[in-house]
Protein backbone atom coordinates (compact mmCIF):
# COMPACT_ATOMS: atom_id res chain seq x y z
CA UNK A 1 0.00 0.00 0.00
CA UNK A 2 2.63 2.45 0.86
CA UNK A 3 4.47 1.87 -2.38
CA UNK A 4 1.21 2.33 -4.55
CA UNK A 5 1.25 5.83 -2.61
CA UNK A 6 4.68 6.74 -3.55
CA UNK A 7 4.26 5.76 -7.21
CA UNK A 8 0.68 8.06 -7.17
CA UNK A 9 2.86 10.97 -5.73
CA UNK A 10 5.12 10.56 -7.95
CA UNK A 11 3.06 10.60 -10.74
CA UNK A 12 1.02 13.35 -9.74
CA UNK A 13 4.18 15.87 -9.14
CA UNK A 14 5.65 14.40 -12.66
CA UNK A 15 2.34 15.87 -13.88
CA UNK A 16 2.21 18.96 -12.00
CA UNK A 17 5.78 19.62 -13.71
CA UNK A 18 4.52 18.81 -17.13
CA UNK A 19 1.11 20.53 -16.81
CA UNK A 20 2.54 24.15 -17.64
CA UNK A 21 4.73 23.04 -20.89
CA UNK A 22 1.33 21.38 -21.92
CA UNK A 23 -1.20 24.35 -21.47
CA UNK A 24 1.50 26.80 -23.12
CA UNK A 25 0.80 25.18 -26.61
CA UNK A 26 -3.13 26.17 -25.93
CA UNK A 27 -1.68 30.12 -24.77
CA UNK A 28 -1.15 32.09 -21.96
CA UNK A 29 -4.75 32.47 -20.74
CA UNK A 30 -4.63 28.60 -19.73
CA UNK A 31 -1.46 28.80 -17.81
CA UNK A 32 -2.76 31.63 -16.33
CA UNK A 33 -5.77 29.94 -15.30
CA UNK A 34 -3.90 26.80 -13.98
CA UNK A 35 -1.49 29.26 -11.83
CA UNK A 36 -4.40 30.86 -10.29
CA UNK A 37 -6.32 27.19 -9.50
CA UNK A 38 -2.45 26.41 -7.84
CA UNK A 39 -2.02 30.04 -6.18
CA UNK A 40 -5.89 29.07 -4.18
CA UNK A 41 -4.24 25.47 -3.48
CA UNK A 42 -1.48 26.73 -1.80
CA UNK A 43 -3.59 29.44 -0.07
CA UNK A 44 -6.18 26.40 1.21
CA UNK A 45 -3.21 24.19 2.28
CA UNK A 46 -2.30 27.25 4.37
CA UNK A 47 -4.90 27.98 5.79
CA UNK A 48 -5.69 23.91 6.47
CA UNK A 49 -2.30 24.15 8.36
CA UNK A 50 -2.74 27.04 10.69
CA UNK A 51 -7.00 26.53 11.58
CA UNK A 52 -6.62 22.57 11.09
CA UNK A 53 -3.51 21.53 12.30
CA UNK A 54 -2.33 24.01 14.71
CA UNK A 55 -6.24 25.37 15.85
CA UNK A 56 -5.40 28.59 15.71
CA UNK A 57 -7.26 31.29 14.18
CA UNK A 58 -5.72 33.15 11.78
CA UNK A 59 -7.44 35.08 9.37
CA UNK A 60 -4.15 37.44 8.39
CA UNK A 61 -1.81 34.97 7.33
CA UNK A 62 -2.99 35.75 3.46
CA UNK A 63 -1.54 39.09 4.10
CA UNK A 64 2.37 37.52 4.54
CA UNK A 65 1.40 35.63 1.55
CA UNK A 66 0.58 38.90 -0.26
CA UNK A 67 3.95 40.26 0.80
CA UNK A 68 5.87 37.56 -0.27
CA UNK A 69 4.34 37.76 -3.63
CA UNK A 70 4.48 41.23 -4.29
CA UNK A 71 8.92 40.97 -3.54
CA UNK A 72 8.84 38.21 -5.81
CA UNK A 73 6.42 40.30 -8.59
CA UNK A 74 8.73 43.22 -8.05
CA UNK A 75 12.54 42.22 -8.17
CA UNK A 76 11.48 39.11 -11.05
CA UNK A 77 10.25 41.85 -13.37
CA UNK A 78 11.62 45.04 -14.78
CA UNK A 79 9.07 47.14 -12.96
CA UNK A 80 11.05 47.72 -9.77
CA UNK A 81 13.31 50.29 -11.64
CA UNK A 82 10.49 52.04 -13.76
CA UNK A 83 8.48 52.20 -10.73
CA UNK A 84 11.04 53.36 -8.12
CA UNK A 85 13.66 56.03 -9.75
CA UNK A 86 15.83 55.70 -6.39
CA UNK A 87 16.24 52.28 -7.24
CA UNK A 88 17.13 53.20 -11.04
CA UNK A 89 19.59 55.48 -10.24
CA UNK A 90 21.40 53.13 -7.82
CA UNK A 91 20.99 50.07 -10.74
CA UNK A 92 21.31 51.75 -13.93
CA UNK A 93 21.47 48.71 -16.01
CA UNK A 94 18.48 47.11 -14.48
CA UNK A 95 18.34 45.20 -11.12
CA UNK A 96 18.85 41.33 -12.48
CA UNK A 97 18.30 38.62 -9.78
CA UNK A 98 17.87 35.04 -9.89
CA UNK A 99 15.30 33.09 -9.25
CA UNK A 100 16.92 31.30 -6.57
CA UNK A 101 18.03 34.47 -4.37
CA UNK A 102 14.31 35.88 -5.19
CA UNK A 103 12.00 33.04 -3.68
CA UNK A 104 14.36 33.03 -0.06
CA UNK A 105 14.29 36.76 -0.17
CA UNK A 106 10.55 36.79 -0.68
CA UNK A 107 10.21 34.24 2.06
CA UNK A 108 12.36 35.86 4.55
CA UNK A 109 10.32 38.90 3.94
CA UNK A 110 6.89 37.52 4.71
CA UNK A 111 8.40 35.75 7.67
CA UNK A 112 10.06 38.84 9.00
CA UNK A 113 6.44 40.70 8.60
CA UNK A 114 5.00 37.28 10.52
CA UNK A 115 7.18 37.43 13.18
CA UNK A 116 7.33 41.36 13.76
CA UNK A 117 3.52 41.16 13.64
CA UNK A 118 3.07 38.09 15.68
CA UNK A 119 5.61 39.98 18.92
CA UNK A 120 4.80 43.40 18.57
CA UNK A 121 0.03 42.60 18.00
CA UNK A 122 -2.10 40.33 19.40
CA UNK A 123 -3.08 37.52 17.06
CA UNK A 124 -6.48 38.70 16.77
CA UNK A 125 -5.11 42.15 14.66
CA UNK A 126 -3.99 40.32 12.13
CA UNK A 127 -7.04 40.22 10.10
CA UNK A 128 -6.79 43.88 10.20
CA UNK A 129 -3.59 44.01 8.88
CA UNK A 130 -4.71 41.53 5.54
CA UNK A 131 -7.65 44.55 5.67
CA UNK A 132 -4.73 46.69 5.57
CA UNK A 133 -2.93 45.28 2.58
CA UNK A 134 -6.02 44.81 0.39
CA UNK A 135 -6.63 48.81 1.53
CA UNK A 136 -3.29 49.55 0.18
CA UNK A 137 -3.41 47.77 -2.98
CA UNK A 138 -6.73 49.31 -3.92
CA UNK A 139 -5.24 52.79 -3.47
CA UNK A 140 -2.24 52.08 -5.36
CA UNK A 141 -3.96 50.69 -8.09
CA UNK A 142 -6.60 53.93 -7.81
CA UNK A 143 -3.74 56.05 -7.64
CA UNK A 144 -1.24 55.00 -10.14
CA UNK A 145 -2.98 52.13 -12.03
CA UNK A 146 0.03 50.46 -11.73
CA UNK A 147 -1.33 47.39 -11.49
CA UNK A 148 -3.38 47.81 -14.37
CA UNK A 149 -1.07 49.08 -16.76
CA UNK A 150 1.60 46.41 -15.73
CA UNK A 151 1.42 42.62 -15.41
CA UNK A 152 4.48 40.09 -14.65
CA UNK A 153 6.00 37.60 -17.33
């Protein structure tokens, strides 16, 4: 029995690595799609963790998630330096990082915000802070349309 669950596993993360070169042939809107439906995974597996697992009840940790992915969004693309002239001027030829120095950075970031949070506000607040970062992106998509205008490839 154990070995039939391996070989399933297997299988299924074979797949899961596949899956993208598959949908690319159909376009971009299908990848898209099929990052999204794994983006909510990953958010439900979360969220099974920390309610099912551990029995707490915390409605914020989306918000680290958010943080996370908005490092990621900005030092993977080019839109760090056009956003941010600061940041230009110190990298005139473009800020270039890879992949593998992004996703820890992003990570230590969210889990810097968790643990700052988690010490300095009760465990409760932290809804208000995901309140917080939906607040924020709203504005700065109002404000600059940044958002909009811009998307990550």
């Amino acid at each position: 029995m154990k070995q039939k669950q391996i070989i399933v596993f297997l299988l299924a993360a074979v797949g899961l690595l596949v899956a993208p070169l598959i949908l690319q042939s159909f376009g971009n809107a299908w990848v898209r799609i099929a990052d999204m439906a794994l983006l909510y995974v990953l958010l439900a597996l979360g969220l099974n963790i920390v309610v099912g697992y551990a029995g707490l009840l915390d409605l914020g940790y989306v918000a680290f998630f958010a943080i996370g992915a908005y490092m990621y969004a900005l030092l993977a693309s080019p839109h760090l330096t056009e956003t941010f002239p600061a940041i230009a001027a110190m990298f005139p030829n473009g800020l270039h990082m890879p992949i593998w120095i992004i996703i820890p950075a992003a990570a230590g970031l969210a889990g810097l915000f968790g643990v700052l949070l988690g010490v300095l506000v009760c465990a409760y607040s932290t809804m208000a802070v995901q309140l917080d970062c939906v607040q924020i992106h709203l504005e700065q998509n109002r404000v600059s349309g940044w958002l909009c205008r811009h998307t990550v490839n």
